[in-house]
Every structure is written in structure tokens, then in C-alpha cells.
PDB file of N, CA and C in Angstrom:
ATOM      1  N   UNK A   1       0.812  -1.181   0.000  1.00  0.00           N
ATOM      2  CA  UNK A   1       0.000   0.000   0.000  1.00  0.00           C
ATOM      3  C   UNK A   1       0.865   1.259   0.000  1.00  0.00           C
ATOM      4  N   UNK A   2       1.681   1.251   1.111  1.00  0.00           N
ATOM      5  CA  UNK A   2       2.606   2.388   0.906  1.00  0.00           C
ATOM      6  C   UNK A   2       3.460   2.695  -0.242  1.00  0.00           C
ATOM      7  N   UNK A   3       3.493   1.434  -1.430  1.00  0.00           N
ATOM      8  CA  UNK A   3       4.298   1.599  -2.119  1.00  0.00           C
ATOM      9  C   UNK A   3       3.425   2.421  -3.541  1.00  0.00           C
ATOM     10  N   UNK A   4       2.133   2.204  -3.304  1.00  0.00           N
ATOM     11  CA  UNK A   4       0.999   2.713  -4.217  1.00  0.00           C
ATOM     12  C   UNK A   4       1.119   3.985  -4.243  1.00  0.00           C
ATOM     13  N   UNK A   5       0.960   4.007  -2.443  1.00  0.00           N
ATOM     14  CA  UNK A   5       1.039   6.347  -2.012  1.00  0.00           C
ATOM     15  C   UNK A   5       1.764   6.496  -2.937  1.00  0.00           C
ATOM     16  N   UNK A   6       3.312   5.690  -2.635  1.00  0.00           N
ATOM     17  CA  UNK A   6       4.602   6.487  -3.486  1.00  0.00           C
ATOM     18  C   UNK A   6       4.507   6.877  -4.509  1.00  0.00           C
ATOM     19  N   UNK A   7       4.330   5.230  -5.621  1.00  0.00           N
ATOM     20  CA  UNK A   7       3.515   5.871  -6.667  1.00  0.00           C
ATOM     21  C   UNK A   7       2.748   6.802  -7.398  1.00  0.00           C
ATOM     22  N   UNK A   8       1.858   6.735  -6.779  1.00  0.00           N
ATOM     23  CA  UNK A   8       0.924   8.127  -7.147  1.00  0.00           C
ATOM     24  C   UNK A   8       1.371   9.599  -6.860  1.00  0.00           C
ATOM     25  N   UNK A   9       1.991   9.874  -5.595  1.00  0.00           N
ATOM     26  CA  UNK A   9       2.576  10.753  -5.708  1.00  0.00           C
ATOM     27  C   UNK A   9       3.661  11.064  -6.462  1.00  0.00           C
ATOM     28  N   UNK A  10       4.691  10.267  -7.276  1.00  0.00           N
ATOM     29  CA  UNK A  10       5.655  10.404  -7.964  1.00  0.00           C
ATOM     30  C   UNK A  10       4.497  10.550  -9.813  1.00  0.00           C
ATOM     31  N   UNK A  11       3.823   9.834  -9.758  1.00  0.00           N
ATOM     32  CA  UNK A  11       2.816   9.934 -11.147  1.00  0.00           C
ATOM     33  C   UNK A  11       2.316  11.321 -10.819  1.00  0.00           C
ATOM     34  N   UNK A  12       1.856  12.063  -9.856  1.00  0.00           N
ATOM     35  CA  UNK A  12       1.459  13.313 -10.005  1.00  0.00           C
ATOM     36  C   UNK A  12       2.602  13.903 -10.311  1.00  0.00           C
ATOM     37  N   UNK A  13       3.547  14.227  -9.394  1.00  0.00           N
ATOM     38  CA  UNK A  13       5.052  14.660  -9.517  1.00  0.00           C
ATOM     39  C   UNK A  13       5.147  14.943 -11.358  1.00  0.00           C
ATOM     40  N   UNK A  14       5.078  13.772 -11.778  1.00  0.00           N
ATOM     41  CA  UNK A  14       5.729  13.417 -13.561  1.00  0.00           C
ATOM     42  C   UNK A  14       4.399  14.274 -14.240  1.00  0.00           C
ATOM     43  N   UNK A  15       3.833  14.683 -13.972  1.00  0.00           N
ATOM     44  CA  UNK A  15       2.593  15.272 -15.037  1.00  0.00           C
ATOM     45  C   UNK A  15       1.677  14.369 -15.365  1.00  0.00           C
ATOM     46  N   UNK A  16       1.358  13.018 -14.672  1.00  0.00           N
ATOM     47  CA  UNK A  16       0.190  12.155 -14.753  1.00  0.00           C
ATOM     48  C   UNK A  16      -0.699  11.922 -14.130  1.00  0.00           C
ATOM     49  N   UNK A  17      -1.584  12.963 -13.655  1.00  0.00           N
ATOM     50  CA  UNK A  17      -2.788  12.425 -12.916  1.00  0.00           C
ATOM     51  C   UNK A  17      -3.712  11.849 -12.632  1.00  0.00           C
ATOM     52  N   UNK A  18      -3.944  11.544 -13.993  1.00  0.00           N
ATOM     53  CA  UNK A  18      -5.042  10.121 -14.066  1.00  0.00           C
ATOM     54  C   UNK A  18      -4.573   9.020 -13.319  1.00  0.00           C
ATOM     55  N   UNK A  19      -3.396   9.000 -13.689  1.00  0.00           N
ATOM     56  CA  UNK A  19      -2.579   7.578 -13.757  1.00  0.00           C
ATOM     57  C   UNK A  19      -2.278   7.620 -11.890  1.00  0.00           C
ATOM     58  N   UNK A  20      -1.949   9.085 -11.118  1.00  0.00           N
ATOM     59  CA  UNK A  20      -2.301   9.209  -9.851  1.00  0.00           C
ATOM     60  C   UNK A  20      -3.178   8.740  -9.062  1.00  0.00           C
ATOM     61  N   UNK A  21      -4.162   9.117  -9.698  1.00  0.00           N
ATOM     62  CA  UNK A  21      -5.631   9.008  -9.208  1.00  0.00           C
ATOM     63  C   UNK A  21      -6.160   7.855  -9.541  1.00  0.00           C
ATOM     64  N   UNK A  22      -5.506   6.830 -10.111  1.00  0.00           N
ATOM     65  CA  UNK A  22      -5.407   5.250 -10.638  1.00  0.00           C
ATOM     66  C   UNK A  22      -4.624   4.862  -8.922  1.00  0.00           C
ATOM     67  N   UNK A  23      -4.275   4.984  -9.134  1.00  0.00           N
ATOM     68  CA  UNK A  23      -2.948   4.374  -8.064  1.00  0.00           C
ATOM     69  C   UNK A  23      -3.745   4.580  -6.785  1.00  0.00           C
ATOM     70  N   UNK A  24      -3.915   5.608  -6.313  1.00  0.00           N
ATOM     71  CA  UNK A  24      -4.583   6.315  -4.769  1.00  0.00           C
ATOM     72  C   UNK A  24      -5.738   5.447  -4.986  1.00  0.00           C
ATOM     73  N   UNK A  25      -6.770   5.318  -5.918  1.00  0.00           N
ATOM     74  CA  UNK A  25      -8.141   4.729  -5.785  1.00  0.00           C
ATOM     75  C   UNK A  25      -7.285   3.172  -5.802  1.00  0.00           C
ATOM     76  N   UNK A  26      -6.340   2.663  -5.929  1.00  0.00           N
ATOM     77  CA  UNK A  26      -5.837   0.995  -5.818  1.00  0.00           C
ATOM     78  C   UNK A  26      -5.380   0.769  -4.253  1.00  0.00           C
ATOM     79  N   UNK A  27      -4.609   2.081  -3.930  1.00  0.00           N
ATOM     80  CA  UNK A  27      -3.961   1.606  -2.695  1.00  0.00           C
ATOM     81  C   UNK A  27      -5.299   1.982  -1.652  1.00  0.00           C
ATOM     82  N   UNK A  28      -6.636   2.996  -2.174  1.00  0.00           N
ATOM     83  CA  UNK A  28      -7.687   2.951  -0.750  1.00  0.00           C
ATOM     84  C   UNK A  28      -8.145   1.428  -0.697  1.00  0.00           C
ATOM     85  N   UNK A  29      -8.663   0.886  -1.726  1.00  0.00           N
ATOM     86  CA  UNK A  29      -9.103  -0.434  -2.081  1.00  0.00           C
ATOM     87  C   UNK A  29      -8.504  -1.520  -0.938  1.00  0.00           C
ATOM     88  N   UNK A  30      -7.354  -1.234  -1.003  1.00  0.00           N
ATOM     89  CA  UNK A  30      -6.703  -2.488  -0.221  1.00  0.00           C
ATOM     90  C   UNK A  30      -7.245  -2.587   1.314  1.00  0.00           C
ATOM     91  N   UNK A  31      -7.540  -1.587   1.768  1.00  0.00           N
ATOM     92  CA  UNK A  31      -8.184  -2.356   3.177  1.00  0.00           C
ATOM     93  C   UNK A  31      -7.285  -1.257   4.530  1.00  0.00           C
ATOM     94  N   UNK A  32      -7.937  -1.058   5.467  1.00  0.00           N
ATOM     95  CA  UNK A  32      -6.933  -0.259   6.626  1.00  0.00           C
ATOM     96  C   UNK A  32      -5.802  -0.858   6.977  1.00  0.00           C
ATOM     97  N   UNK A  33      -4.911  -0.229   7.291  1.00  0.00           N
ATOM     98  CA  UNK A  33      -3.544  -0.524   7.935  1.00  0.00           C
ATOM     99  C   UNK A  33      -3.437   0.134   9.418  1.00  0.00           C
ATOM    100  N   UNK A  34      -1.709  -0.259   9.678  1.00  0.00           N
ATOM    101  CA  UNK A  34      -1.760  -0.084  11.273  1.00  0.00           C
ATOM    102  C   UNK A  34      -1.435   1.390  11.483  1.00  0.00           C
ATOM    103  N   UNK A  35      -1.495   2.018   9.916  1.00  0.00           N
ATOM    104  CA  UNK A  35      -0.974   3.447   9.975  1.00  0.00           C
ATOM    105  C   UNK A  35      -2.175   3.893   9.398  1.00  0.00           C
ATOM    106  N   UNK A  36      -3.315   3.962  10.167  1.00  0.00           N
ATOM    107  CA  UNK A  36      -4.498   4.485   8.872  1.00  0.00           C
ATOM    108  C   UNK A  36      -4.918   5.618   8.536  1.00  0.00           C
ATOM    109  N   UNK A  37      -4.743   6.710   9.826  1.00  0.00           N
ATOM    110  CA  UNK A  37      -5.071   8.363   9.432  1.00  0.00           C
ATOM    111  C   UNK A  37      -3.811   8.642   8.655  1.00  0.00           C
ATOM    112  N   UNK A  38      -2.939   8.117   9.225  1.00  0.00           N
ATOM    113  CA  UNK A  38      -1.149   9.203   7.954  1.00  0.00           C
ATOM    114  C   UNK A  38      -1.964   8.272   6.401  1.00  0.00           C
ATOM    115  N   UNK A  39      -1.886   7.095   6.172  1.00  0.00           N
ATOM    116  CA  UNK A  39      -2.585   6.552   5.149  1.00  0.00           C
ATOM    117  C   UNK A  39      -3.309   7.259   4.311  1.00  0.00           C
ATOM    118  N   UNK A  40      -4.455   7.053   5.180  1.00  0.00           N
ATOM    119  CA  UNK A  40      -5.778   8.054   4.430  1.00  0.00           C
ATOM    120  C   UNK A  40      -6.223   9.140   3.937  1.00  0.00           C
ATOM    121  N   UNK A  41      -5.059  10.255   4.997  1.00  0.00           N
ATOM    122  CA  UNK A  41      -4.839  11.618   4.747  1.00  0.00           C
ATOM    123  C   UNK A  41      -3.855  11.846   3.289  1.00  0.00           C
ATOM    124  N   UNK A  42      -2.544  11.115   3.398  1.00  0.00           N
ATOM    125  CA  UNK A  42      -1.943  11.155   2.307  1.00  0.00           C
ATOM    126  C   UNK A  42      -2.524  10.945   0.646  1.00  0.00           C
ATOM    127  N   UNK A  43      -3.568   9.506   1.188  1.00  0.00           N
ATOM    128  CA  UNK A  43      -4.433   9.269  -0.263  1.00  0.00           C
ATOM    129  C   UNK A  43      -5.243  10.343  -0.669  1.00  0.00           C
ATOM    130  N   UNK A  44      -5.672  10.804   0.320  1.00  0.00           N
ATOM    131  CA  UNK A  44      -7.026  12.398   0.204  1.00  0.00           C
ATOM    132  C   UNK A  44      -6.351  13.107  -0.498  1.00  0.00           C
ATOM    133  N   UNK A  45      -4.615  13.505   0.125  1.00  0.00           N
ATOM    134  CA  UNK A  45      -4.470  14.712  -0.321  1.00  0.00           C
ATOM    135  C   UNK A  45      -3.963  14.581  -1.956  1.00  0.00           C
ATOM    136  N   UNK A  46      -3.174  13.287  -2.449  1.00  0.00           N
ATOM    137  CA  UNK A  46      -2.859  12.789  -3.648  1.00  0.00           C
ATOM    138  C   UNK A  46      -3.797  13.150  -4.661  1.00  0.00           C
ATOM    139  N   UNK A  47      -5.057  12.487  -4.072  1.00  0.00           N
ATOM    140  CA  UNK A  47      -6.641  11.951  -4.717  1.00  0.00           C
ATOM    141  C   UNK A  47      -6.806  13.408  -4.831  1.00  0.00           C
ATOM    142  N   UNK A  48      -6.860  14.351  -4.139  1.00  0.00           N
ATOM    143  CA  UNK A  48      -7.228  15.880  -4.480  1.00  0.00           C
ATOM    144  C   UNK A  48      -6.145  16.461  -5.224  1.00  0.00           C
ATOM    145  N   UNK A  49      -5.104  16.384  -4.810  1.00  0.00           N
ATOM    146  CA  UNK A  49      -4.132  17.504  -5.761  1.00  0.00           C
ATOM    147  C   UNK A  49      -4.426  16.501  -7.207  1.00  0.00           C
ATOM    148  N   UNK A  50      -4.380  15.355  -7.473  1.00  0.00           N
ATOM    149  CA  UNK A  50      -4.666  15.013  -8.918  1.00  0.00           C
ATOM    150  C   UNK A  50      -6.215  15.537  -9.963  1.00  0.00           C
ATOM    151  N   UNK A  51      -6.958  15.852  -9.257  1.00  0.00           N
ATOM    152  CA  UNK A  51      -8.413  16.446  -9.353  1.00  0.00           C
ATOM    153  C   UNK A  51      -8.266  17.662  -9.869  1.00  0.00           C
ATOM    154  N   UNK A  52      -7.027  18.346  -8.851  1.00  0.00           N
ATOM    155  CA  UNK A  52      -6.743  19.677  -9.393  1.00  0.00           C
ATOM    156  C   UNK A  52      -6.535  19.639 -10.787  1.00  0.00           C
ATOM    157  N   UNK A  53      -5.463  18.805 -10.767  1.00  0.00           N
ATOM    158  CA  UNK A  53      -4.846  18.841 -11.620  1.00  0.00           C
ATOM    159  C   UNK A  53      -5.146  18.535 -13.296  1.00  0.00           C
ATOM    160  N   UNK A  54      -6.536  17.464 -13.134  1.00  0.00           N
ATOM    161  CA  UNK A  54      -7.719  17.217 -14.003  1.00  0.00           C
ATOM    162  C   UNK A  54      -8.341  18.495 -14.332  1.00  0.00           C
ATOM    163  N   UNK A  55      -8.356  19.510 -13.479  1.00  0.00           N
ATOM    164  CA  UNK A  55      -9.483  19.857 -14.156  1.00  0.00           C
ATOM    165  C   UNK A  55     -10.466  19.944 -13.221  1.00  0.00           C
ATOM    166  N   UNK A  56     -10.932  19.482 -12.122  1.00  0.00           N
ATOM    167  CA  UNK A  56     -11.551  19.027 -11.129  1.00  0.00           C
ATOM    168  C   UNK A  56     -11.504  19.868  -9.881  1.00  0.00           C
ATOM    169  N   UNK A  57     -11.669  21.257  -9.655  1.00  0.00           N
ATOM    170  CA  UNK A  57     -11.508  22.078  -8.685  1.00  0.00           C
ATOM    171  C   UNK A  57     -12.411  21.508  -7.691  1.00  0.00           C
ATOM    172  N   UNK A  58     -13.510  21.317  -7.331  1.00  0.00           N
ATOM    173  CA  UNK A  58     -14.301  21.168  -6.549  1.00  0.00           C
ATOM    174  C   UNK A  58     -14.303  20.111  -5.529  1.00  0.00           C
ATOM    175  N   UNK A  59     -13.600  19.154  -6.533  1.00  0.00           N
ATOM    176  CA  UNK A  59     -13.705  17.590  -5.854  1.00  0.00           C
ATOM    177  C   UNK A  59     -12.094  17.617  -5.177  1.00  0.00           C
ATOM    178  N   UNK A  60     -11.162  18.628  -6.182  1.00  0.00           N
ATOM    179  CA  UNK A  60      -9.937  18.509  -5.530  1.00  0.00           C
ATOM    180  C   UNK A  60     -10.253  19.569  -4.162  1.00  0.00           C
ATOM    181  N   UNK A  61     -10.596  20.196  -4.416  1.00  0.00           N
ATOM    182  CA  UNK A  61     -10.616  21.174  -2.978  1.00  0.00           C
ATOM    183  C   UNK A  61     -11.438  20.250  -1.653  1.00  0.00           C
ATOM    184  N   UNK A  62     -12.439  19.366  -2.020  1.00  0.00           N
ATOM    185  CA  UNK A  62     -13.004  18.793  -1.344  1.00  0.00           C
ATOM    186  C   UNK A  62     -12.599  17.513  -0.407  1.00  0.00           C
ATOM    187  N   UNK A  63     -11.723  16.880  -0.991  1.00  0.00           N
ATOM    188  CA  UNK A  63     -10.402  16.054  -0.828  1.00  0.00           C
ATOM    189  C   UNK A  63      -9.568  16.917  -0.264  1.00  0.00           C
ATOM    190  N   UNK A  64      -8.371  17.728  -0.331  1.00  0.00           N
ATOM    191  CA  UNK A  64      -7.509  18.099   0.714  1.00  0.00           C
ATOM    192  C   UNK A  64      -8.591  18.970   1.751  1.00  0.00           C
ATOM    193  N   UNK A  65      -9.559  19.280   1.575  1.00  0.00           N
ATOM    194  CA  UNK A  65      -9.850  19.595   2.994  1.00  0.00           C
ATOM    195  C   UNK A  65     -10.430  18.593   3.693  1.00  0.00           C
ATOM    196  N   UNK A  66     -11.025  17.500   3.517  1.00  0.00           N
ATOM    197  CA  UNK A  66     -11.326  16.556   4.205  1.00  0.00           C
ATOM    198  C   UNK A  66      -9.594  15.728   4.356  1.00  0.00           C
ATOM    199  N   UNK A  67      -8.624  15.505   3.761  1.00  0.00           N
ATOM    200  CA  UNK A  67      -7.484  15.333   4.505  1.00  0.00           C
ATOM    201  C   UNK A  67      -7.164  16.382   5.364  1.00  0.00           C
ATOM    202  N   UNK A  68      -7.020  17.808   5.285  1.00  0.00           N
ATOM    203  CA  UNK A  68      -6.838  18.176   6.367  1.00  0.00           C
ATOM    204  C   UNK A  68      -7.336  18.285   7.663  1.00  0.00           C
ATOM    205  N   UNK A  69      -8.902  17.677   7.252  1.00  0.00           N
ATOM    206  CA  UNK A  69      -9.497  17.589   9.106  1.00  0.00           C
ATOM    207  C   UNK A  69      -9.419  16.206   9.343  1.00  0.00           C
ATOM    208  N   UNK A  70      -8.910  14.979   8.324  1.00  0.00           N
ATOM    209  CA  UNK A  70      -8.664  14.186   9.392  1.00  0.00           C
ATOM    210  C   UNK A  70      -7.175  13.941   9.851  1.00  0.00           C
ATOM    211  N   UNK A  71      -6.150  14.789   9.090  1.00  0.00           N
ATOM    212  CA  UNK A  71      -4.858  14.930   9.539  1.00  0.00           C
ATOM    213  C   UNK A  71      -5.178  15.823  10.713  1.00  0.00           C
ATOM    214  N   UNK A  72      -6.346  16.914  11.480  1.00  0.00           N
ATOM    215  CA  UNK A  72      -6.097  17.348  12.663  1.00  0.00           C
ATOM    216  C   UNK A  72      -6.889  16.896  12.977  1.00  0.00           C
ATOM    217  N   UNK A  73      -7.566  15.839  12.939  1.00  0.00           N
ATOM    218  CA  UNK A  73      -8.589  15.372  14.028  1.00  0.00           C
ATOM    219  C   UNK A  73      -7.701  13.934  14.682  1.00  0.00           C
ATOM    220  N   UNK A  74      -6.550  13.732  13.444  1.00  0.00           N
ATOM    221  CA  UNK A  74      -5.549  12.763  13.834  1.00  0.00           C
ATOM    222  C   UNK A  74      -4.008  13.100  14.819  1.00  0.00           C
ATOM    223  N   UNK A  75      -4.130  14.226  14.674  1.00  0.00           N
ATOM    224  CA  UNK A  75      -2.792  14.986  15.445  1.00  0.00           C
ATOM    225  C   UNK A  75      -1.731  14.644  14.518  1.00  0.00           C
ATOM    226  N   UNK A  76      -1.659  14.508  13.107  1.00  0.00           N
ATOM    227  CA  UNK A  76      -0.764  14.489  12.233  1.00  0.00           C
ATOM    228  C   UNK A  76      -1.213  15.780  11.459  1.00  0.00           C
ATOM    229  N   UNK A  77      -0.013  16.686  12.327  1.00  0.00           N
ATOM    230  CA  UNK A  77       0.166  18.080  11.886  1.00  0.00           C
ATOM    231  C   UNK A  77       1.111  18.036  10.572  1.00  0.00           C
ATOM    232  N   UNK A  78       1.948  17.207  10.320  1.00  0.00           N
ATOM    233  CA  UNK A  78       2.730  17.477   8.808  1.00  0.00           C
ATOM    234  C   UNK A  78       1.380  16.932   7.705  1.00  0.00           C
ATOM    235  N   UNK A  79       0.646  16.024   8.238  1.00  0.00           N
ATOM    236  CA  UNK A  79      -0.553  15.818   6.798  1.00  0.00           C
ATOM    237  C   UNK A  79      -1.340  16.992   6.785  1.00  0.00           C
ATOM    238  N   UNK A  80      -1.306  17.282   7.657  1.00  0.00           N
ATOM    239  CA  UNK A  80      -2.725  18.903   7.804  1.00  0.00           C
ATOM    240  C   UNK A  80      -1.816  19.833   7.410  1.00  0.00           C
ATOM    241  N   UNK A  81      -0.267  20.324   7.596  1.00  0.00           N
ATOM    242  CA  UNK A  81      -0.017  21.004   6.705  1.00  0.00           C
ATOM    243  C   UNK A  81       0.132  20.711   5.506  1.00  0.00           C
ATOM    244  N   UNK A  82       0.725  19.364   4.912  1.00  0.00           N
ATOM    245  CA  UNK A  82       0.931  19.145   3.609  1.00  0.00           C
ATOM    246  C   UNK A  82      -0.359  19.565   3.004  1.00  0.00           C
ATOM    247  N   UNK A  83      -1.667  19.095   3.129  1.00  0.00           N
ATOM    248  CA  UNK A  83      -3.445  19.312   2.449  1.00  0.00           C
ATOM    249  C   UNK A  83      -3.532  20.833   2.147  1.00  0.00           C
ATOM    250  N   UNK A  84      -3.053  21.548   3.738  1.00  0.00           N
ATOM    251  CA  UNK A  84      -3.620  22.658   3.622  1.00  0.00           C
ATOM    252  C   UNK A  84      -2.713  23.921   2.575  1.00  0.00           C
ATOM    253  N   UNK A  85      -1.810  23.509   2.642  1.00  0.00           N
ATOM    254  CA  UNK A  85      -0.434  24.016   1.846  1.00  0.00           C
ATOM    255  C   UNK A  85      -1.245  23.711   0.219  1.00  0.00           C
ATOM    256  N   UNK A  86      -1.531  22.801  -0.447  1.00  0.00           N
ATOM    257  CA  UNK A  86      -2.249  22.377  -1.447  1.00  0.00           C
ATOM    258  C   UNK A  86      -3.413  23.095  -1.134  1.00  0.00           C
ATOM    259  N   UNK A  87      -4.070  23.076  -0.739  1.00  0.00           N
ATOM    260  CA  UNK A  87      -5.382  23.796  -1.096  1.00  0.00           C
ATOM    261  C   UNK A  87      -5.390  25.366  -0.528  1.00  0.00           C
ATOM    262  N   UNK A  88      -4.205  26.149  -0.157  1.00  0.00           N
ATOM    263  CA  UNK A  88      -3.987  27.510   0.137  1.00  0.00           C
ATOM    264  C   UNK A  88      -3.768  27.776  -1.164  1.00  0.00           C
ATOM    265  N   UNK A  89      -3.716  26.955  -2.489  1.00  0.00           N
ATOM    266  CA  UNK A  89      -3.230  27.409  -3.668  1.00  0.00           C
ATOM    267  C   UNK A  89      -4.003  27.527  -4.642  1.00  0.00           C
ATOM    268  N   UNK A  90      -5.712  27.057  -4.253  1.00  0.00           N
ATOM    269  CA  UNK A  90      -6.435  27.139  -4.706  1.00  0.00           C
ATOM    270  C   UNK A  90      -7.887  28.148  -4.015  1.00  0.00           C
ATOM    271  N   UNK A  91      -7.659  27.788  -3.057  1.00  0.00           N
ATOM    272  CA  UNK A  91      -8.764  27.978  -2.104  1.00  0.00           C
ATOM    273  C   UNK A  91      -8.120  28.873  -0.556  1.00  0.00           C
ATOM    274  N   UNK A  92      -7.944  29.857  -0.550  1.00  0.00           N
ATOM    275  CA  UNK A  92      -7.125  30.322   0.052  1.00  0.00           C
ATOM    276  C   UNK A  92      -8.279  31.008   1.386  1.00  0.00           C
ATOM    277  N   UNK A  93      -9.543  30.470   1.546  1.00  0.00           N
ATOM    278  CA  UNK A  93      -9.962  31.287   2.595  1.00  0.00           C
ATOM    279  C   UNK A  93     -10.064  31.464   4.025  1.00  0.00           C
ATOM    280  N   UNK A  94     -10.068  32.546   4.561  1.00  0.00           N
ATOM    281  CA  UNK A  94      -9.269  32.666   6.271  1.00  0.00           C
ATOM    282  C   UNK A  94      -9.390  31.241   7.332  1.00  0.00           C
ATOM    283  N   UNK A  95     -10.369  30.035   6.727  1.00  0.00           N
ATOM    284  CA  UNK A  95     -10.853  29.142   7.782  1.00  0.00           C
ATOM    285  C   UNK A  95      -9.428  28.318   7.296  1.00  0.00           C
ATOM    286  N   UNK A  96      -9.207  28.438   5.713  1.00  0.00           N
ATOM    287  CA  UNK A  96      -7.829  27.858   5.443  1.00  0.00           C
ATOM    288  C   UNK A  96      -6.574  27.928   6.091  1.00  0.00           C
ATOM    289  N   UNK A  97      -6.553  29.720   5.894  1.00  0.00           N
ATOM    290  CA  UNK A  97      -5.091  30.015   6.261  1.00  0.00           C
ATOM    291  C   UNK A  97      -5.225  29.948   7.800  1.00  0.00           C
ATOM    292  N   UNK A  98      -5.956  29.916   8.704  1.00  0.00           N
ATOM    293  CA  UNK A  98      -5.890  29.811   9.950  1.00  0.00           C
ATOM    294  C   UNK A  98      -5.637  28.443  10.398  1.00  0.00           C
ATOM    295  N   UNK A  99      -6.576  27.515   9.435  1.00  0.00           N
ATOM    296  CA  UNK A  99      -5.969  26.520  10.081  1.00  0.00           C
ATOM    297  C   UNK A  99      -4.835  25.944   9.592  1.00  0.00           C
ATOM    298  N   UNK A 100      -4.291  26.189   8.610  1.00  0.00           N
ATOM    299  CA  UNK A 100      -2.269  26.123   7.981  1.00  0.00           C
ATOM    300  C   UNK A 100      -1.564  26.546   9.191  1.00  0.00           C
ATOM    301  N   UNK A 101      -2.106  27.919   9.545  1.00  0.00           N
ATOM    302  CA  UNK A 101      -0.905  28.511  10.493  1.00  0.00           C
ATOM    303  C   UNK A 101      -1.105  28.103  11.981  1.00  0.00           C
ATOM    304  N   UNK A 102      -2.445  27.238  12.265  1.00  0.00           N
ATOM    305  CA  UNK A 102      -2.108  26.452  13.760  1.00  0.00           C
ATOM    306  C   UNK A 102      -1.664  25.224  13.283  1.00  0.00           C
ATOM    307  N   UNK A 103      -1.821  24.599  12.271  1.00  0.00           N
ATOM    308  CA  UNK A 103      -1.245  23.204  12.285  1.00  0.00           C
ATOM    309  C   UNK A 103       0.756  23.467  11.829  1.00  0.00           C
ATOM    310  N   UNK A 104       0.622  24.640  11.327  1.00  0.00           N
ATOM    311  CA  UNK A 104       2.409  24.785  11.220  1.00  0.00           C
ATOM    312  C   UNK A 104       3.006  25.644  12.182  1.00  0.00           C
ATOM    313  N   UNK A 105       2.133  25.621  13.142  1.00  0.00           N
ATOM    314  CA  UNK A 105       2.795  26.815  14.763  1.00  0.00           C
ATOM    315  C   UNK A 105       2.682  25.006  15.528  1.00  0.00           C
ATOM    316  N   UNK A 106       1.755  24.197  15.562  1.00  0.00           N
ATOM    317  CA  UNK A 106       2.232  22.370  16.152  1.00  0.00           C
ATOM    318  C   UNK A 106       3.207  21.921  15.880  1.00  0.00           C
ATOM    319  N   UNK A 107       3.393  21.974  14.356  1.00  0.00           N
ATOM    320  CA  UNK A 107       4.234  20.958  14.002  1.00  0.00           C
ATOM    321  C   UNK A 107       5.626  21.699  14.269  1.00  0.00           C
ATOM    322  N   UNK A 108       6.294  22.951  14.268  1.00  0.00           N
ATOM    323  CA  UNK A 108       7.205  23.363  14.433  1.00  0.00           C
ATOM    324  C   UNK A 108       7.884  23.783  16.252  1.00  0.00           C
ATOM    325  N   UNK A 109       6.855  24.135  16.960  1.00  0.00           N
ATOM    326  CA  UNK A 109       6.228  23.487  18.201  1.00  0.00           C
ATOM    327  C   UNK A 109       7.116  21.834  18.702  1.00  0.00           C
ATOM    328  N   UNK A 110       6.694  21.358  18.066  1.00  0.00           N
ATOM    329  CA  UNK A 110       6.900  19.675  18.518  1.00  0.00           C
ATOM    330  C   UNK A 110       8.417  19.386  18.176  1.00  0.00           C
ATOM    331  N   UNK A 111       8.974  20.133  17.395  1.00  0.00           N
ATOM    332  CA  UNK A 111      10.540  19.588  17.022  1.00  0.00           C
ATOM    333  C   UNK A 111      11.410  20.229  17.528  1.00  0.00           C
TER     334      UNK A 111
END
């Protein structure tokens, strides 16, 4: 499964999003793991930035913000910033940037 995330994120990376959004919908398929919010959040945010990237504003914006509330409803402040960082680039409004700048005042906080 983790090797799918990789995937897809390296297929978005290369200019292929379909082929992303192939991969993320293979590795949700497979079933929960012992890592399942970092998991799930990562697939959201993949599954959305490839949406963007389609063509697909709505569904991509809809995807990293549902990764970003379950990266803070998970206390995985680097997935809630990674989502929210992605969708500050589309969707930039104050419920956004507020919650970017408490989940990157945690995560910088914690190290």
C-alpha cells in the first residue's frame, strides 16, 4: 500500500494524474492498515491535488480539505499542513489560512 502512495505521488510529480488518481483509488481499495489516518490523509491529499490537476476544482478542494481535518482530528500536523499548503493554492480562505498557520505553529512546536 505504501508503495501505491509512493507511486501516485511520484505519477502526479511526472505530469500524470489520471494515472495518480489510478494508483490512490488501488492503494484505498486495499483495506486499513496499522498506519491508517497518515494513510488516508496522504491518499485524500494525492486523490485531491490530482483532481486539481484534471481539471476538477471542486472535488480537488473537497479532498484536501477533508485530509486536512482528518490529519487534525488525527494529530498528524505534517498531513494537515501538507493538504492545507495544497489547497492555500487554490482555495485560500481565512478558515484555510488559519488553520495552515495552527497546524504549522504544532508541528514546528513539537521539534
Amino acid at each position: 500500500m505504501l508503495a501505491l502512495q509512493h507511486l501516485a505521488r511520484m505519477q502526479l510529480t511526472a505530469g500524470r494524474p489520471q494515472d495518480a488518481l489510478d494508483s490512490a483509488r488501488t492503494a484505498f481499495g486495499l483495506g486499513p492498515e496499522h498506519e491508517e489516518a497518515a494513510r488516508r490523509v496522504l491518499l485524500l491529499s494525492v486523490s485531491g491535488e490530482a483532481h486539481l490537476a484534471l481539471g476538477a476544482e471542486a472535488e480537488g478542494v473537497r479532498l484536501l480539505d477533508e485530509a486536512a481535518t482528518e490529519a487534525e482530528r488525527a494529530g498528524y500536523d505534517e498531513g494537515a499542513v501538507r493538504a492545507l499548503d495544497a489547497l492555500l493554492r487554490v482555495a485560500a480562505s481565512p478558515d484555510h489560512v488559519r488553520r495552515h498557520t495552527e497546524a504549522a505553529h504544532r508541528l514546528t512546536a513539537n521539534t
